[in-house]
Protein backbone atom coordinates (compact mmCIF):
# COMPACT_ATOMS: atom_id res chain seq x y z
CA UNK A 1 4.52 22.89 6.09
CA UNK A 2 5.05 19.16 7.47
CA UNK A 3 8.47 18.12 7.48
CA UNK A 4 9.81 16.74 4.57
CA UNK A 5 11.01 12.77 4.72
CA UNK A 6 14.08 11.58 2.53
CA UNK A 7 12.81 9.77 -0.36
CA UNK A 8 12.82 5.95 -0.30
CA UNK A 9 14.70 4.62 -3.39
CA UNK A 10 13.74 1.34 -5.08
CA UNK A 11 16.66 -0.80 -3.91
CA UNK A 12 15.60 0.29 -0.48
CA UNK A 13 12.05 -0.74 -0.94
CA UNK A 14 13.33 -4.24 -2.80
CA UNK A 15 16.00 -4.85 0.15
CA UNK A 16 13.16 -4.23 2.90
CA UNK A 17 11.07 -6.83 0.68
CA UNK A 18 13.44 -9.59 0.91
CA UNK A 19 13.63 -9.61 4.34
CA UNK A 20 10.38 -10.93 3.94
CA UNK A 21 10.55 -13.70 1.80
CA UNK A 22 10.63 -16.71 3.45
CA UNK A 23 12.51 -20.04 2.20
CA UNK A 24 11.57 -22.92 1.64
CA UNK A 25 13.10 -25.34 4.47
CA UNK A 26 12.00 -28.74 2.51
CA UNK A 27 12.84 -28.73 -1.31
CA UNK A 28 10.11 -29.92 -3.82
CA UNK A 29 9.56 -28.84 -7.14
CA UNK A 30 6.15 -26.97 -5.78
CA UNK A 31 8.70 -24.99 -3.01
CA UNK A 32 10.80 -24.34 -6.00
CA UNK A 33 8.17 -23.23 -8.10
CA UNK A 34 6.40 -20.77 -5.18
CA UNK A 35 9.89 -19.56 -4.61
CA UNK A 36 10.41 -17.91 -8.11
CA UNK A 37 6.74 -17.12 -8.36
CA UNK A 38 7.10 -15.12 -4.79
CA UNK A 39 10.38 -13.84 -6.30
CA UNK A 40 8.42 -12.18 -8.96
CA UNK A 41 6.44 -10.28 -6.92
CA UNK A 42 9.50 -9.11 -5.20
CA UNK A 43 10.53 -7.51 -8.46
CA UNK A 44 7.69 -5.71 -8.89
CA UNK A 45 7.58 -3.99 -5.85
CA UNK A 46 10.97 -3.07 -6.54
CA UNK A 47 9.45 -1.78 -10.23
CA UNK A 48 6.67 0.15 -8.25
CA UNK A 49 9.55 1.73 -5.76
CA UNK A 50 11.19 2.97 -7.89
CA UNK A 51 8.66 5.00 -9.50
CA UNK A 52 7.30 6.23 -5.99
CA UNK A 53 10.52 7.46 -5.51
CA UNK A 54 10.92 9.48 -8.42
CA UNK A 55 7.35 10.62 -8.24
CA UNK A 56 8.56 11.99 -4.95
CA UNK A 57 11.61 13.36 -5.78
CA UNK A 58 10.24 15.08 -8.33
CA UNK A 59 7.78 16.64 -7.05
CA UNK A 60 9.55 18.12 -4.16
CA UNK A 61 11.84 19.66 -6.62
CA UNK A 62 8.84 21.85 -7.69
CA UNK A 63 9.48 23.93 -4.44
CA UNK A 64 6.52 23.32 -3.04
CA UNK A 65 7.22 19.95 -0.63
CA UNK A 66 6.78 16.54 -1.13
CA UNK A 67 3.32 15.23 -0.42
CA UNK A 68 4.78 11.96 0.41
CA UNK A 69 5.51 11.51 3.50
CA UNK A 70 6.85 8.24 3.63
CA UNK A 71 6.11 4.78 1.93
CA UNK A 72 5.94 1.48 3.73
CA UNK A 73 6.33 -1.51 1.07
CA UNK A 74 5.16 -5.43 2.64
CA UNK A 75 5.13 -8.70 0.68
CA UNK A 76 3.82 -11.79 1.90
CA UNK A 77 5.46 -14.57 3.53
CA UNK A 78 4.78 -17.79 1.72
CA UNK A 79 3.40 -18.93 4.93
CA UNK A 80 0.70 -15.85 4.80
CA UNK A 81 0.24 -16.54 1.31
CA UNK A 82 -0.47 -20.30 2.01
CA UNK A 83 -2.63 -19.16 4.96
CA UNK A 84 -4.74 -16.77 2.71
CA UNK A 85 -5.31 -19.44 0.45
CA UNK A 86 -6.86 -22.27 2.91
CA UNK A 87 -8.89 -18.96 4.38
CA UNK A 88 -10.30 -18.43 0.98
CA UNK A 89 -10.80 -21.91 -0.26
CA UNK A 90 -7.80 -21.47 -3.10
CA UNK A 91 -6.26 -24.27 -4.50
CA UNK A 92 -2.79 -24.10 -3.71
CA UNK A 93 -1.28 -23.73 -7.35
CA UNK A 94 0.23 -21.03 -9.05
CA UNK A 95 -2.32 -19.85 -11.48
CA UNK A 96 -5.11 -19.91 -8.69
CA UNK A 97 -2.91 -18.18 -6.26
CA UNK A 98 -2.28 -15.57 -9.32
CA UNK A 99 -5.53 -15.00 -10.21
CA UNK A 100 -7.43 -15.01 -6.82
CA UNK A 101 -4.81 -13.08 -4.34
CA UNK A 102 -3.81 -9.73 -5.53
CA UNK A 103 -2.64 -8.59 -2.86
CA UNK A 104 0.62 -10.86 -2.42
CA UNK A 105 2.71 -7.59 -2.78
CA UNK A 106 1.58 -4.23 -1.20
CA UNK A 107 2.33 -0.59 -1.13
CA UNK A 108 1.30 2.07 1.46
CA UNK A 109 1.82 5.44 0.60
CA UNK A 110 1.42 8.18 2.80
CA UNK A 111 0.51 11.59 2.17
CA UNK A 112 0.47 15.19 3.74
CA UNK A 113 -3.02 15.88 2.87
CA UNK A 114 -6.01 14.07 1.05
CA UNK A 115 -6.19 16.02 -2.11
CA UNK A 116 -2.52 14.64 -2.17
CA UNK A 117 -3.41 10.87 -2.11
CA UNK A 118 -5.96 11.83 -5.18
CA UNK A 119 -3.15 13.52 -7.06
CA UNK A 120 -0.65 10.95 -6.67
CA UNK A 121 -2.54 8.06 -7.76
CA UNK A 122 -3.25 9.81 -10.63
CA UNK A 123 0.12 10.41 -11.35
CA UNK A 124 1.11 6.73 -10.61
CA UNK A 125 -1.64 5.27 -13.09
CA UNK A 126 -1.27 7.96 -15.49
CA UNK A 127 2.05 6.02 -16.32
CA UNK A 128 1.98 3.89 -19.70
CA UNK A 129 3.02 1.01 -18.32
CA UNK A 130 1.34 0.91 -14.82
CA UNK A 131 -2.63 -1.04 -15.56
CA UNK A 132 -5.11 -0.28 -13.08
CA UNK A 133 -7.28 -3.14 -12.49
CA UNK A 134 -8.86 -1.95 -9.37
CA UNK A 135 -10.10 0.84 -7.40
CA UNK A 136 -11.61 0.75 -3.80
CA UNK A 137 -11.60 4.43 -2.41
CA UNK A 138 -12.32 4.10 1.68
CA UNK A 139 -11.59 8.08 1.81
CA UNK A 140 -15.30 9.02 -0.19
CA UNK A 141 -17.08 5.72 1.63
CA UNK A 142 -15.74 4.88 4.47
CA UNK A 143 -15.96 1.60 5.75
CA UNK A 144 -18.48 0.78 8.60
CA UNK A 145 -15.79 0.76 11.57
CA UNK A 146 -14.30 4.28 10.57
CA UNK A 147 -11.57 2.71 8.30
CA UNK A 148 -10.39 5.52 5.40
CA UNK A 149 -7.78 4.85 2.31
CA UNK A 150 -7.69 5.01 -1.34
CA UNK A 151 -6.77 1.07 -2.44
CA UNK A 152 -5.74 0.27 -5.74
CA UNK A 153 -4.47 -2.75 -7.90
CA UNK A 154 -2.17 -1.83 -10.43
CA UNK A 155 -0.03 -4.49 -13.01
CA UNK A 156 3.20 -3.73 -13.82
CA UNK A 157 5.33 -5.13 -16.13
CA UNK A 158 8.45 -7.00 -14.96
CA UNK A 159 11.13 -7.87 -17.80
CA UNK A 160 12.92 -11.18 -17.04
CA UNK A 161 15.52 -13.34 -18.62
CA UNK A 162 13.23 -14.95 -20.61
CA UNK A 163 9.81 -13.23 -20.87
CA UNK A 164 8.07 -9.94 -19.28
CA UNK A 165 5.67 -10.75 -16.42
CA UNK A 166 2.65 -8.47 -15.20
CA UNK A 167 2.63 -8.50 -11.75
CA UNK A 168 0.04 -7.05 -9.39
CA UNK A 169 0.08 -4.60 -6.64
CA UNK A 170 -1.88 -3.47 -4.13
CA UNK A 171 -0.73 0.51 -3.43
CA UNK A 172 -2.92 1.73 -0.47
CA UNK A 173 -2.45 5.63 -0.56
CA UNK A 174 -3.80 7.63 2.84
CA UNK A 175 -3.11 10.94 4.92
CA UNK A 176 -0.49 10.67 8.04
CA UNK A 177 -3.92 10.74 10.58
CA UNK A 178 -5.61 7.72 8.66
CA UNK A 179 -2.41 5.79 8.80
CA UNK A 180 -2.23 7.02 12.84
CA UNK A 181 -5.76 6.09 13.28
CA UNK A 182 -5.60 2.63 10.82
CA UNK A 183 -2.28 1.28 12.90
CA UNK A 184 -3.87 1.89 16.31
CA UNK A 185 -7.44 0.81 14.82
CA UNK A 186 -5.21 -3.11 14.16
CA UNK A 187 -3.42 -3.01 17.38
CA UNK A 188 -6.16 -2.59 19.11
CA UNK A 189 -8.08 -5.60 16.84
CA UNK A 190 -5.42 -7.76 17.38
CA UNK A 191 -5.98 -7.66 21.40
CA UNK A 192 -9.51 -8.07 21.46
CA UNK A 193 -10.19 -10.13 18.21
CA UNK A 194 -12.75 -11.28 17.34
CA UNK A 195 -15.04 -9.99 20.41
CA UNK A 196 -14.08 -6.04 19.79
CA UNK A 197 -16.33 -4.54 22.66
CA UNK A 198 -19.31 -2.48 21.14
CA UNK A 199 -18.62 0.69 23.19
CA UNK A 200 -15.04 0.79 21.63
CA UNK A 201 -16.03 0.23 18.48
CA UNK A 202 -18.10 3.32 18.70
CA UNK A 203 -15.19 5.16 20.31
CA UNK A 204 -13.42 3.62 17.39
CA UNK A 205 -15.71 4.91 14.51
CA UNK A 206 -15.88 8.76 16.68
CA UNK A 207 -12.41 8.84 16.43
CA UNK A 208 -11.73 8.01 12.89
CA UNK A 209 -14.20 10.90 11.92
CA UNK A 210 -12.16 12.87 14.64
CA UNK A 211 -9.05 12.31 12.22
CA UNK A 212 -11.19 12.81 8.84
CA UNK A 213 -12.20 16.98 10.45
CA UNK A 214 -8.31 16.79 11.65
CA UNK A 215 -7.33 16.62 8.00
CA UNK A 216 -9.56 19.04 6.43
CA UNK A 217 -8.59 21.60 8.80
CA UNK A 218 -5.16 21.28 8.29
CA UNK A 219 -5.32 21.03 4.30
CA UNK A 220 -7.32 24.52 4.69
CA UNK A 221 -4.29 26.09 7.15
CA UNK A 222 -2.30 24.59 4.87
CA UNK A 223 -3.84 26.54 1.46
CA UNK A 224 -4.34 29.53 3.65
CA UNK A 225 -0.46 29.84 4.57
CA UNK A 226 1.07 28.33 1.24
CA UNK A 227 -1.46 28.05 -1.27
CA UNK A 228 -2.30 25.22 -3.09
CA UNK A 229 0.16 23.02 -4.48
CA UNK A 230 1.26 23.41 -8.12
């Protein structure tokens, strides 16, 4: 049975999310603008947090453990967001930034076992007012370095003052050896980019299916000892 984590509440997840936020140092009605449109996203992280947290709550009241291990929420700095934009050739005004980067605010969820990630992204987009737009699932094709997760964008609606804004959100769901393997895969990246030595990349991709066997073994233990979860 892996060790259960405490559940991370949506003011935790919002107050870890405005650390982020960055502000503007020169005012102009654009910085004003990006500053409120940035806020928005900050809010809807907060909406998504909240419903992680009582998906895992929840489900760890069914006596059986919460396949969540632990969640890790990240919103862009303006200055990332800015960055992104000259990277991808997007004009740098708010409905282009909308509509072309949807991944200004993330979510990684991570999960005891892969049958886990499956079952809570279903539960997530089961949800009436969570819109999936998007589904990329790294677990059932890998990508060509090794890389495994489930990526989705979702829209959520976020109820202002004045009017109710759908705001996108990338929620990246994996097991506890991707994320091991994934955050060792960057660090790794970040020293050597962009010349990654060939002969590490192949230890690279060997380990990463190293970590895929790792979790199938331990889901079966897992079922054998426990049973599979209801």
């Amino acid at each position: 049975m892996t060790t259960e984590q405490p559940a991370v509440s949506g003011d935790q997840i919002a107050r870890r999310a405005e650390q982020t936020v960055a502000v503007p140092t020169a005012p102009s009605t654009f910085a004003d603008d990006l500053g409120h449109f940035m806020l928005v996203y900050k809010f809807g992280l907060a909406e998504i947090g909240t419903k992680i947290s009582i998906l895992a709550e929840e489900l760890a009241h069914r006596g059986r453990g919460n396949p969540i291990e632990h969640v890790l929420p990240r919103l862009k700095t303006t200055q990332s967001l800015t960055a992104k934009a000259d990277r991808i050739g997007c004009p740098l005004n708010l409905d282009d930034l909308r509509a072309r980067i949807r991944d200004i605010a993330g979510i990684r969820i991570v999960c005891s076992f892969v049958s886990d990630v499956y079952t809570v992204a279903d539960m997530l987009t089961r949800q009436p007012d969570v819109t999936l737009i998007e589904t990329k699932d790294y677990i059932d094709r890998p990508k060509t370095n090794g890389y495994r997760s489930l990526h989705l964008i979702v829209e959520i609606p976020v109820f202002l003052s004045d009017r109710v804004v759908s705001v996108p959100v990338e929620v990246q769901l994996r097991t506890v050896a991707m994320d091991f393997w994934a955050s060792l895969e960057h660090k790794i990246h970040y020293k050597y980019d962009p010349d990654v030595p060939a002969a590490l990349r192949q230890e690279l991709a060997a380990a990463a299916e190293d970590a895929a066997r790792l979790d199938v073994r331990m889901e079966r233990l897992h079922r054998e000892i426990h049973g599979p979860r209801r």
